[in-house]
Protein backbone atom coordinates (compact mmCIF):
# COMPACT_ATOMS: atom_id res chain seq x y z
CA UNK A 1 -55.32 2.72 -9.71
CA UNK A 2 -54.92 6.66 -9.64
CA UNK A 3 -52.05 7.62 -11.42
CA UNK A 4 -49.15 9.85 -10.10
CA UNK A 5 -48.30 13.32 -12.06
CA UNK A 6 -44.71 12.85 -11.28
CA UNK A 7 -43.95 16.89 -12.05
CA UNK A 8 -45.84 17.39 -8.52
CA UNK A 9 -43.50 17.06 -5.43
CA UNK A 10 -45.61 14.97 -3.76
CA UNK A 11 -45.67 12.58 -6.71
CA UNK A 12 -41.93 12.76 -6.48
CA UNK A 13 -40.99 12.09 -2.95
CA UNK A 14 -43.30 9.35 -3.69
CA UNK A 15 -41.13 8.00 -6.31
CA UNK A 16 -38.67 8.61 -3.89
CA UNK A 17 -39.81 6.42 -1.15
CA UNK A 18 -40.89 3.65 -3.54
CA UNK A 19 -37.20 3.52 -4.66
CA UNK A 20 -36.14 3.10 -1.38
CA UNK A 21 -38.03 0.82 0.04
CA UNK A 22 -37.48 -1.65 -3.10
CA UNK A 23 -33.50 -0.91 -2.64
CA UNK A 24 -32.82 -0.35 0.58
CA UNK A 25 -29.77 0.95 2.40
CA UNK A 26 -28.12 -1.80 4.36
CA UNK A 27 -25.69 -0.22 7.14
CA UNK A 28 -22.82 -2.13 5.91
CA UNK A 29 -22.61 -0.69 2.56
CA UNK A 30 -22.11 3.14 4.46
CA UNK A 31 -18.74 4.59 5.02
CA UNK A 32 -17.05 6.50 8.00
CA UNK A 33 -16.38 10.13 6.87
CA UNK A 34 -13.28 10.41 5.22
CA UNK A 35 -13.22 7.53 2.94
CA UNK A 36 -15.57 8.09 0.35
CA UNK A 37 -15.83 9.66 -2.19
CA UNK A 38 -12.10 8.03 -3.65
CA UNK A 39 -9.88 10.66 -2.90
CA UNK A 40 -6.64 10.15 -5.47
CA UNK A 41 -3.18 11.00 -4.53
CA UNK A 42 -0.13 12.05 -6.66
CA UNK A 43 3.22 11.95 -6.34
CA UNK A 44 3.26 16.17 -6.63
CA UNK A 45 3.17 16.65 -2.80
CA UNK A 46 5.72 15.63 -0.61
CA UNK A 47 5.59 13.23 1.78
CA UNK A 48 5.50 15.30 4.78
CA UNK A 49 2.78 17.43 3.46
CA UNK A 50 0.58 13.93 3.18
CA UNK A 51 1.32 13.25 6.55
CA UNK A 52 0.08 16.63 8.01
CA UNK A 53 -3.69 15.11 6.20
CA UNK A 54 -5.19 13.52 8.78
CA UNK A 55 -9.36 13.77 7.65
CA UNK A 56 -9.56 11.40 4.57
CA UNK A 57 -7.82 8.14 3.08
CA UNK A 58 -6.31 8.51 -0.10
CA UNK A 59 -6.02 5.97 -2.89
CA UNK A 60 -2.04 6.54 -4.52
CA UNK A 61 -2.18 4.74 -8.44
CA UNK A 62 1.84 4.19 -10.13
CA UNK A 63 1.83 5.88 -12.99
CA UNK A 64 2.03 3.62 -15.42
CA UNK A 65 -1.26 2.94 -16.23
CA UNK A 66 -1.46 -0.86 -15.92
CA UNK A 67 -3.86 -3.00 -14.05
CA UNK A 68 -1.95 -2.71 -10.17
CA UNK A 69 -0.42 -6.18 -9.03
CA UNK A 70 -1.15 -5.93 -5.69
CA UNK A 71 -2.38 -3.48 -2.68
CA UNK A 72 0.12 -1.71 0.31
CA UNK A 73 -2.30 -0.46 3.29
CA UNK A 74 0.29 1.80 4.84
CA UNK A 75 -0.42 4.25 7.72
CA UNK A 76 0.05 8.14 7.34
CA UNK A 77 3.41 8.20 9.79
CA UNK A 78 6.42 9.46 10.06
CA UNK A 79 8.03 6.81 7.97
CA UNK A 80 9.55 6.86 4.11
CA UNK A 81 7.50 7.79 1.32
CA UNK A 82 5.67 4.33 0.27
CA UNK A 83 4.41 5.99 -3.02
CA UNK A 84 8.11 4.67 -4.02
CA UNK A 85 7.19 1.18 -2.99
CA UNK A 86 4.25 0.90 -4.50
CA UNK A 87 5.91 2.31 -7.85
CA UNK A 88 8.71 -0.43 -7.01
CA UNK A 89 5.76 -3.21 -6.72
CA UNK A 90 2.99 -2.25 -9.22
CA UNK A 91 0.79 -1.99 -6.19
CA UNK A 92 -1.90 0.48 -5.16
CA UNK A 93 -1.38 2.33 -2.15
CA UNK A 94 -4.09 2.78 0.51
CA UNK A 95 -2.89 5.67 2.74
CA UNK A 96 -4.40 5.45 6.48
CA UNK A 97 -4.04 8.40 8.82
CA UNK A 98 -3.70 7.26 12.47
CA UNK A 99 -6.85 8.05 13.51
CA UNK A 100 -8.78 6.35 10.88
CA UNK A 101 -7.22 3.02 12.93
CA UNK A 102 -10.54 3.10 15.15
CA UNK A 103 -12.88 2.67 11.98
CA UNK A 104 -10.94 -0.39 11.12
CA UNK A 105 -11.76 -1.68 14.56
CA UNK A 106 -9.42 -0.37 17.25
CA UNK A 107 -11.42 1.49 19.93
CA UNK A 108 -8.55 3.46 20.90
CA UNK A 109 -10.36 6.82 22.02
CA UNK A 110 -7.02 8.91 21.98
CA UNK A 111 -7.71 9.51 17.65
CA UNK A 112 -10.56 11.10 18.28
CA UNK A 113 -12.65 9.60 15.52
CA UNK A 114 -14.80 7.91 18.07
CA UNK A 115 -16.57 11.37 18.59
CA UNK A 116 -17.89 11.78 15.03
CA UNK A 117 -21.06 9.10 16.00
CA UNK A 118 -19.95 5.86 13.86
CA UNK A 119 -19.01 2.56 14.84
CA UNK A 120 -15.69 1.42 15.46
CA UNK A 121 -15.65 -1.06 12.56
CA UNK A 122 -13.14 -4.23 11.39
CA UNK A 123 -11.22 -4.40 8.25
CA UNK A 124 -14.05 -5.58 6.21
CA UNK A 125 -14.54 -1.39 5.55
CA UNK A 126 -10.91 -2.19 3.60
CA UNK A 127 -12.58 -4.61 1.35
CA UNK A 128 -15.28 -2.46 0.75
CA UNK A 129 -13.49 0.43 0.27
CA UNK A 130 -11.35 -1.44 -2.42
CA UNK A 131 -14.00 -2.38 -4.17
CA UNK A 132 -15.69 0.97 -4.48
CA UNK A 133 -12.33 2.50 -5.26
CA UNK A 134 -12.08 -0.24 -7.83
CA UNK A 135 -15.19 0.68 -9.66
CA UNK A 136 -14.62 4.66 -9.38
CA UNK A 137 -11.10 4.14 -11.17
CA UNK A 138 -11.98 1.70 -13.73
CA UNK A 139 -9.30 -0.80 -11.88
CA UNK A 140 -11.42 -3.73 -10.95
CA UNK A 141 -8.92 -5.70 -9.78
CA UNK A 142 -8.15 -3.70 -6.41
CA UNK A 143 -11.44 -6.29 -5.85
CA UNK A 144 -9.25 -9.12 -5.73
CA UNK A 145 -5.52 -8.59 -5.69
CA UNK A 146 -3.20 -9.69 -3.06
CA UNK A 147 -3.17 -7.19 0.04
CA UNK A 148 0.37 -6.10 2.23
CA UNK A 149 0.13 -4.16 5.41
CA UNK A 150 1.87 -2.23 8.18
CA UNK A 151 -1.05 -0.23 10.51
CA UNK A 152 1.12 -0.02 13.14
CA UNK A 153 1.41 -2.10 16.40
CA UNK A 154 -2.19 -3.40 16.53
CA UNK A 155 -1.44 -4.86 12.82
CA UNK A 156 -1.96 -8.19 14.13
CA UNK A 157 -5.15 -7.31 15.40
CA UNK A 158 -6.35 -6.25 12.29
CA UNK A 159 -4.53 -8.42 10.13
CA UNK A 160 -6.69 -11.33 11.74
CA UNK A 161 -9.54 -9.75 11.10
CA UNK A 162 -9.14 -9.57 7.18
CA UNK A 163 -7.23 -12.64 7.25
CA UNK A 164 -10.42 -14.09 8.35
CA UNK A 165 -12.76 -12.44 5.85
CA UNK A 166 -10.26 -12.64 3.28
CA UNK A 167 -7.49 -15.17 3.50
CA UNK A 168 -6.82 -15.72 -0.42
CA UNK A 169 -5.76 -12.15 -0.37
CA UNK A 170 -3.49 -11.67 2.76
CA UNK A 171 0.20 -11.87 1.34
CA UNK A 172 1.91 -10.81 4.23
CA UNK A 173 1.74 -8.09 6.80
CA UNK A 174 4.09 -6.24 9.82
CA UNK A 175 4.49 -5.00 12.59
CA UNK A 176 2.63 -5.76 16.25
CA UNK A 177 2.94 -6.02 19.92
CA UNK A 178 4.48 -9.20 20.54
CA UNK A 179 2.11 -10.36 23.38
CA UNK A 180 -1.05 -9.88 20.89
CA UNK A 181 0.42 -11.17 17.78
CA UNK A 182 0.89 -14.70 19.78
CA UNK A 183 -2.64 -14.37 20.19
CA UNK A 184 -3.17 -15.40 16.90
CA UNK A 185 -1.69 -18.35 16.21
CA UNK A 186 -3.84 -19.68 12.79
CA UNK A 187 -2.28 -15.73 11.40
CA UNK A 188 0.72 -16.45 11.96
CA UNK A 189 0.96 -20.36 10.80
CA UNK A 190 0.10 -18.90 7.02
CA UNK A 191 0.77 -15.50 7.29
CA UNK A 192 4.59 -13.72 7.10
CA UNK A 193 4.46 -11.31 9.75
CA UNK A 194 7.71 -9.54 10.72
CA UNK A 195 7.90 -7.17 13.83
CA UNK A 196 10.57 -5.36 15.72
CA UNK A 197 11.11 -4.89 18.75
CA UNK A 198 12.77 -0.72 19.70
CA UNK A 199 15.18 0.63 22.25
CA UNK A 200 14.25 3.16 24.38
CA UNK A 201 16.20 5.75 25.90
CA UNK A 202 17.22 4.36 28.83
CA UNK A 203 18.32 1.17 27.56
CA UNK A 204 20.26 3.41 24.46
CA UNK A 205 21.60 5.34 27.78
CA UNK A 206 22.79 2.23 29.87
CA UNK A 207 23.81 0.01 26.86
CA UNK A 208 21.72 -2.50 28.35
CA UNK A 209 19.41 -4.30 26.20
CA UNK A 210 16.04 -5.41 28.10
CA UNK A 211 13.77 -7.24 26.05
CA UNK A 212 10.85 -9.46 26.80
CA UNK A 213 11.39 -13.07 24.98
CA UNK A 214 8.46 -15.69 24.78
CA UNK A 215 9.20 -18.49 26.85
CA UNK A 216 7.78 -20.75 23.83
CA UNK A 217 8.43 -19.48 20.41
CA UNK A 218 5.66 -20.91 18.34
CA UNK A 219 7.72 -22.29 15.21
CA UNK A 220 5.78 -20.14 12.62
CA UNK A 221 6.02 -17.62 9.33
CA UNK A 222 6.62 -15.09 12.05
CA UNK A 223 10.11 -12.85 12.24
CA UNK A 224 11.40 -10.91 14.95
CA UNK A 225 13.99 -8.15 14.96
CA UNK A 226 15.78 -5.74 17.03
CA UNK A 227 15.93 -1.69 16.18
CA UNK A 228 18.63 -1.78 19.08
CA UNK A 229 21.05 1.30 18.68
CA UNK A 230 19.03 2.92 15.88
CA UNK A 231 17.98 6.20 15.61
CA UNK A 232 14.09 7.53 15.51
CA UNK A 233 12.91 3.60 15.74
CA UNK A 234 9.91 4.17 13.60
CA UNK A 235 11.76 5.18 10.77
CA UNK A 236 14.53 1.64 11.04
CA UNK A 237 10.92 -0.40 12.33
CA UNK A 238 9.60 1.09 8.70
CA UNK A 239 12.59 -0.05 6.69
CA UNK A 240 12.64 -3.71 8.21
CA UNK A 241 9.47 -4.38 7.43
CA UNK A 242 9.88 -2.87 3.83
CA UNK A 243 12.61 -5.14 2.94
CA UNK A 244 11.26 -8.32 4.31
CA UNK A 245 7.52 -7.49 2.47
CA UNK A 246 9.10 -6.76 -0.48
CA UNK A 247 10.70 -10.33 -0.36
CA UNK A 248 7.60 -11.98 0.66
CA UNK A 249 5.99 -10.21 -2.34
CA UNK A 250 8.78 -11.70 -4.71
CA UNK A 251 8.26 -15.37 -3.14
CA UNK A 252 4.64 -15.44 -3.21
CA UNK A 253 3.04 -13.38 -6.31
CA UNK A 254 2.26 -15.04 -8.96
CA UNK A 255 4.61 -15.28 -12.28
CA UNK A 256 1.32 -14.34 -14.71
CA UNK A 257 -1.50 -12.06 -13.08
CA UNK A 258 -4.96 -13.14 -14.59
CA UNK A 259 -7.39 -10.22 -16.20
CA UNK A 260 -8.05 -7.85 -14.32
CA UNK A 261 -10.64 -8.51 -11.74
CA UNK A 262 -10.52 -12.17 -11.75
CA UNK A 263 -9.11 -13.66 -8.18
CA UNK A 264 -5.26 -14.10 -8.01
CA UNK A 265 -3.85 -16.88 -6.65
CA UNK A 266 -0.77 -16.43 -4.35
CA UNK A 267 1.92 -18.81 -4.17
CA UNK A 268 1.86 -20.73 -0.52
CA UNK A 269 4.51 -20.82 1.56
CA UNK A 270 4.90 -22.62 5.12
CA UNK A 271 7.99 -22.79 7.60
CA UNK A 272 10.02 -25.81 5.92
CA UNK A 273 9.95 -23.77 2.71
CA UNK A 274 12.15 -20.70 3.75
CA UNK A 275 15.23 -19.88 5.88
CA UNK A 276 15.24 -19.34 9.61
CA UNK A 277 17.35 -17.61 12.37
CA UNK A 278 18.10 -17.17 15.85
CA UNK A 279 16.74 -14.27 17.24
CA UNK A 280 18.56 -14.47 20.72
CA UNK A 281 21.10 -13.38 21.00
CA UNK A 282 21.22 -9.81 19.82
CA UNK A 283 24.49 -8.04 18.64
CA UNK A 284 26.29 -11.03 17.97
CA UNK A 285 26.81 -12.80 14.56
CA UNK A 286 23.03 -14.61 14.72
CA UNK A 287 22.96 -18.07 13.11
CA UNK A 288 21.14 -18.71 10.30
CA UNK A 289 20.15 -21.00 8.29
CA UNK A 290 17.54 -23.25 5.71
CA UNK A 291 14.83 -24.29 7.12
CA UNK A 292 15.08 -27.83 9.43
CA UNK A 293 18.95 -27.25 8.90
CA UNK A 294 19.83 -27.30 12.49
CA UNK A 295 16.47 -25.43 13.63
CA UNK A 296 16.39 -27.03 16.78
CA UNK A 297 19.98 -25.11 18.34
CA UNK A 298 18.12 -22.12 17.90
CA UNK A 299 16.84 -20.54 21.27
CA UNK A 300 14.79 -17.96 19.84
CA UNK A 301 13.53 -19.22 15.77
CA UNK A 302 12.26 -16.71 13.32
CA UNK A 303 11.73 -17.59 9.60
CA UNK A 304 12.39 -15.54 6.69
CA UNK A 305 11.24 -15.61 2.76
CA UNK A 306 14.44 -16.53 1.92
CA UNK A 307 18.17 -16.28 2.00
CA UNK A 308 18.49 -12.58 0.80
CA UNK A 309 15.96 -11.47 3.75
CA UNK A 310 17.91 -13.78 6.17
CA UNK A 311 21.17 -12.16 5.43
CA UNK A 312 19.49 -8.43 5.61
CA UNK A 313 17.61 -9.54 8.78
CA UNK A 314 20.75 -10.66 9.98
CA UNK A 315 22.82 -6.77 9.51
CA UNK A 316 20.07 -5.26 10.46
CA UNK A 317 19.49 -7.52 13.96
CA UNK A 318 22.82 -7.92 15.15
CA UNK A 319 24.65 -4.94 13.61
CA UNK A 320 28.18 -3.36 15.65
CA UNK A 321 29.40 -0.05 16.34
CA UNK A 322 32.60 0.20 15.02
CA UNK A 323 31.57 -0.79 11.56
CA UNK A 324 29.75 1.52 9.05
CA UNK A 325 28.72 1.25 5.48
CA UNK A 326 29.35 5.03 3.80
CA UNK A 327 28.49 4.33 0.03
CA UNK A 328 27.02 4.08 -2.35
CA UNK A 329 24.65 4.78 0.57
CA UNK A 330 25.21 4.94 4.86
CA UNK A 331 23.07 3.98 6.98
CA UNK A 332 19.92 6.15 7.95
CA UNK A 333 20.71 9.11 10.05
CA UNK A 334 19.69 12.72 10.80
CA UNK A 335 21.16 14.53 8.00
CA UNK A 336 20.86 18.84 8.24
CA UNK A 337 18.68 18.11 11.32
CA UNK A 338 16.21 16.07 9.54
CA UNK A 339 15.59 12.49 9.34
CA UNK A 340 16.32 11.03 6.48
CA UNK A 341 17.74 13.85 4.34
CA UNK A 342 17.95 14.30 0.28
CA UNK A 343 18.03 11.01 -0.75
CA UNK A 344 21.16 10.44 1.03
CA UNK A 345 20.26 7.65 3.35
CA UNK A 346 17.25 5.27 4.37
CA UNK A 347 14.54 4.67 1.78
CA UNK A 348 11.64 6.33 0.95
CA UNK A 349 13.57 9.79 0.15
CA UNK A 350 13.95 9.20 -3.60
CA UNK A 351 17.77 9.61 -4.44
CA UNK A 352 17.75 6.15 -6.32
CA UNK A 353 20.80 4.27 -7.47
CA UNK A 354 21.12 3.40 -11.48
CA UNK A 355 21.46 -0.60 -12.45
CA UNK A 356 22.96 0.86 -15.49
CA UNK A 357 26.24 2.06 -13.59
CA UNK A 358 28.53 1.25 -11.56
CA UNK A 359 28.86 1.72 -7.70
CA UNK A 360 31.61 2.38 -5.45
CA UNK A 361 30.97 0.34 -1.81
CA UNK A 362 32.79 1.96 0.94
CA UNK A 363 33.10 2.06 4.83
CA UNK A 364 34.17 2.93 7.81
CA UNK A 365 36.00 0.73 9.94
CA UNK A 366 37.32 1.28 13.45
CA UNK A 367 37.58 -2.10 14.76
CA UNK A 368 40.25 -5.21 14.44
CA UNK A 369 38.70 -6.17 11.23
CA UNK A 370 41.78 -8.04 8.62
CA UNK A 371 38.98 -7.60 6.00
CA UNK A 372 35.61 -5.98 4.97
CA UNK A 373 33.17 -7.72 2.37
CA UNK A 374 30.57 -5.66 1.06
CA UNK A 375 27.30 -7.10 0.54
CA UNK A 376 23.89 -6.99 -1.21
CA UNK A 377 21.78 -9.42 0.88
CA UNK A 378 23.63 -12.96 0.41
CA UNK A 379 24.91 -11.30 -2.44
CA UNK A 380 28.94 -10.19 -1.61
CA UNK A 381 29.61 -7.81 -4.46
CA UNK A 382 33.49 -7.63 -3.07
CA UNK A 383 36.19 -7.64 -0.33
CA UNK A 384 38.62 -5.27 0.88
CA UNK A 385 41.90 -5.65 3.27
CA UNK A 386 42.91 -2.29 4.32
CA UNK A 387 41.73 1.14 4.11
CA UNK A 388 40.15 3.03 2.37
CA UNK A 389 38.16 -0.09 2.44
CA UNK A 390 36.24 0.53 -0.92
CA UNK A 391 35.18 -1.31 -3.75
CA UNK A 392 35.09 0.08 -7.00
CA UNK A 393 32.74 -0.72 -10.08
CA UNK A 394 30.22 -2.47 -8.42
CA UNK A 395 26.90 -3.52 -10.99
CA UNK A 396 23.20 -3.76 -8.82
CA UNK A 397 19.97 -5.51 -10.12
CA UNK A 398 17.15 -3.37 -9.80
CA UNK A 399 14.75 -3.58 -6.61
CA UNK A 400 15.29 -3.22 -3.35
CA UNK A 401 18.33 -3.72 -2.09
CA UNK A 402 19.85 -4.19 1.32
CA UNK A 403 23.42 -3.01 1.30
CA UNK A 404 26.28 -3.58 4.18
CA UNK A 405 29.50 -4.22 5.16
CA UNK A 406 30.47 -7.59 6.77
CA UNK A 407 34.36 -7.75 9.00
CA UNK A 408 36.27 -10.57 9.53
CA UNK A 409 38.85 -10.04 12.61
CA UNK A 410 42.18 -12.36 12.69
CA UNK A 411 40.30 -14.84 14.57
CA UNK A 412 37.74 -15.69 12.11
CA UNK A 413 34.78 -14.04 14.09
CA UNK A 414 32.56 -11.52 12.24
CA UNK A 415 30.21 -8.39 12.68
CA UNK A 416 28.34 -6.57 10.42
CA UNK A 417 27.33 -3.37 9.54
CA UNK A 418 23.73 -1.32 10.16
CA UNK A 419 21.84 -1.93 6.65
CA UNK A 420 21.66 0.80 4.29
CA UNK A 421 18.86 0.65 1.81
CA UNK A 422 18.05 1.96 -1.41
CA UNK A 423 15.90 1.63 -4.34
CA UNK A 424 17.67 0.90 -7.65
CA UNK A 425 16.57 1.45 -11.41
């Protein structure tokens, strides 16, 4: 055999070639531009400077140094800053500009990504992508941990699509259309999978509320909420589905998490183990209750996690007008003409709340309310029975917590509050 002076360039493209055609390139292991290589992400910039980064997914690590717990897939909107969630949870972040949506496999030709040549792929890039970022970060267990999600209103879409090539790992996800998430019935049957449902401005104009109802609720893990009456609905649709994933993560993770790498076993849950509500109708005091407690008098049934989601769901769904919640935080509102403000309302805008001190609850109360109870979830931290309607000295456990005001008129009948939320350390 003549040998092959591999100084030469011929004798090294030959090399080349040989190489290749022992090892080569299968089309699933390439990548869309944009995703690799791993591009990390602080928590230096603000939020609103990640959101103006629309070419490239980055890969947000807490701080601390420890193998992550779990993994958020959030898109690059105008929502909250998840970095704080996924401090809050131990969880890698995966951020996802918008129009990165068509590589995970919506052909939605508005983004624009269809014009660089790829495929429009499915959410088995995701894995992929995990598993390279795992290797390039020396955290192998982004490989296997439990996943979370909120793409936007083709979630369901997608989240059938993983939950299909992955359903060990699919802890819960949020938000969809409602006519394609009942599409997917086997999702939904092991899956938590809130959405929300938002006023538009005619309806916010008329006070009528017009919303399409299925005319058979599937009794499933599935939960379904109305941003009625709240401002910028992205931002409120955000903060629903933050509080009810950060329940489902605290129901189903596991109390140990194996070495790091190893698959993770989440805790099951199905519809008899939880609490459920009546969706229908909205802006009244919804009923809820355990699960197969009185389930069948509901028109509309959605399930929650548990009780504390149930009683957040229920402030949040059928809040009132003449009822607000001013401290330790109000509700989220425009605040110096932006959304959100400086930590003063809504989460996702730092301004966290101390479980080492104590809190005054307050509100604001224009209706025929006899008394006000203030609450944290299920939790009522204390009562009031005539202005200044305030609570003093008021203790929180860290998390996330979903704080409001509950009144009880002379006749027994009660309203509550819009939610406010905040992060507490």
């Amino acid at each position: 055999m003549k040998s092959i002076h591999v100084g030469s360039l011929s004798g090294r493209l030959l090399i080349l070639l040989l190489a290749l055609s022992a090892c080569p390139l299968e089309a699933d292991e390439t990548f869309p531009p944009g995703w690799l290589p791993v591009s990390s992400l602080d928590d230096k910039p603000s939020w609103s400077d990640v959101r103006d980064i629309r070419d490239r997914i980055h890969l947000y690590l807490p701080g601390n140094d420890q193998p992550v717990r779990g993994v958020f897939a959030c898109f690059v909107f105008h929502s909250g800053d998840p970095r704080e969630l996924a401090d809050l949870w131990n969880f890698a972040l995966v951020t996802v500009p918008w129009p990165f949506e068509y590589d995970l496999g919506v052909n939605d030709k508005r983004n624009g990504r269809y014009k660089l040549g790829h495929e429009s792929q499915n959410m088995g890039l995701l894995l992929r992508y995990l598993e390279a970022a795992g290797k390039e970060s020396k955290h192998p267990e982004l490989a296997t941990v439990p996943i979370v999600g909120w793409l936007g209103q083709n979630g369901s879409r997608l989240c059938a699509d993983l939950y299909e090539r992955a359903p060990g790992r699919v802890l819960a996800w949020s938000d969809s259309f409602p006519n394609a998430l009942r599409k997917f019935p086997k999702l939904t049957a092991n899956v938590p999978y809130p959405f929300a449902w938002e006023a538009n401005k005619a309806d916010l104009k008329s006070g009528q509320r017009t919303y399409r109802m299925d005319p058979d609720p599937p009794a499933d893990l599935s939960c379904r909420a109305s941003t009625y009456g709240f401002g910028h609905g992205i931002y409120s649709k955000f903060n629903f589905f933050m509080f009810y994933l950060d329940r489902c993560i605290k129901v189903r993770m596991p109390s140990q998490m194996p070495a790091p790498g190893m698959p993770v076993t989440i805790k099951e849950v199905t519809r008899d183990t939880g609490w459920v509500g009546d969706f229908d109708p909205i802006g009244s005091w919804n009923p809820i209750s355990v699960a197969g407690v009185e389930e069948n008098a509901t028109r509309y049934p959605v399930w929650f996690p548990d009780e504390y989601t149930a009683w957040a769901w229920r402030s949040y769904h059928s809040s009132c007008n003449d009822l607000k919640i001013t401290g330790p935080r109000h509700t989220y509102s425009k605040i110096g003409g932006k959304w959100g403000g400086n930590g003063a309302c809504g989460l996702g805008y730092g301004g966290f709340l101390s479980a080492n001190e104590t809190h005054t609850f307050s509100a604001s109360v224009k209706g025929d309310y006899t008394k006000i109870e203030f609450h944290d979830g299920n939790r009522v931290v204390g009562g009031a029975s005539a202005p200044t309607w305030t609570v003093e000295g008021v203790k929180l456990q860290p998390g996330l917590r979903v704080l409001f005001a509950v009144g009880i008129r002379g006749d027994g009948s009660r309203a509550a509050s819009r939610p406010a939320l905040a992060i507490v350390k």
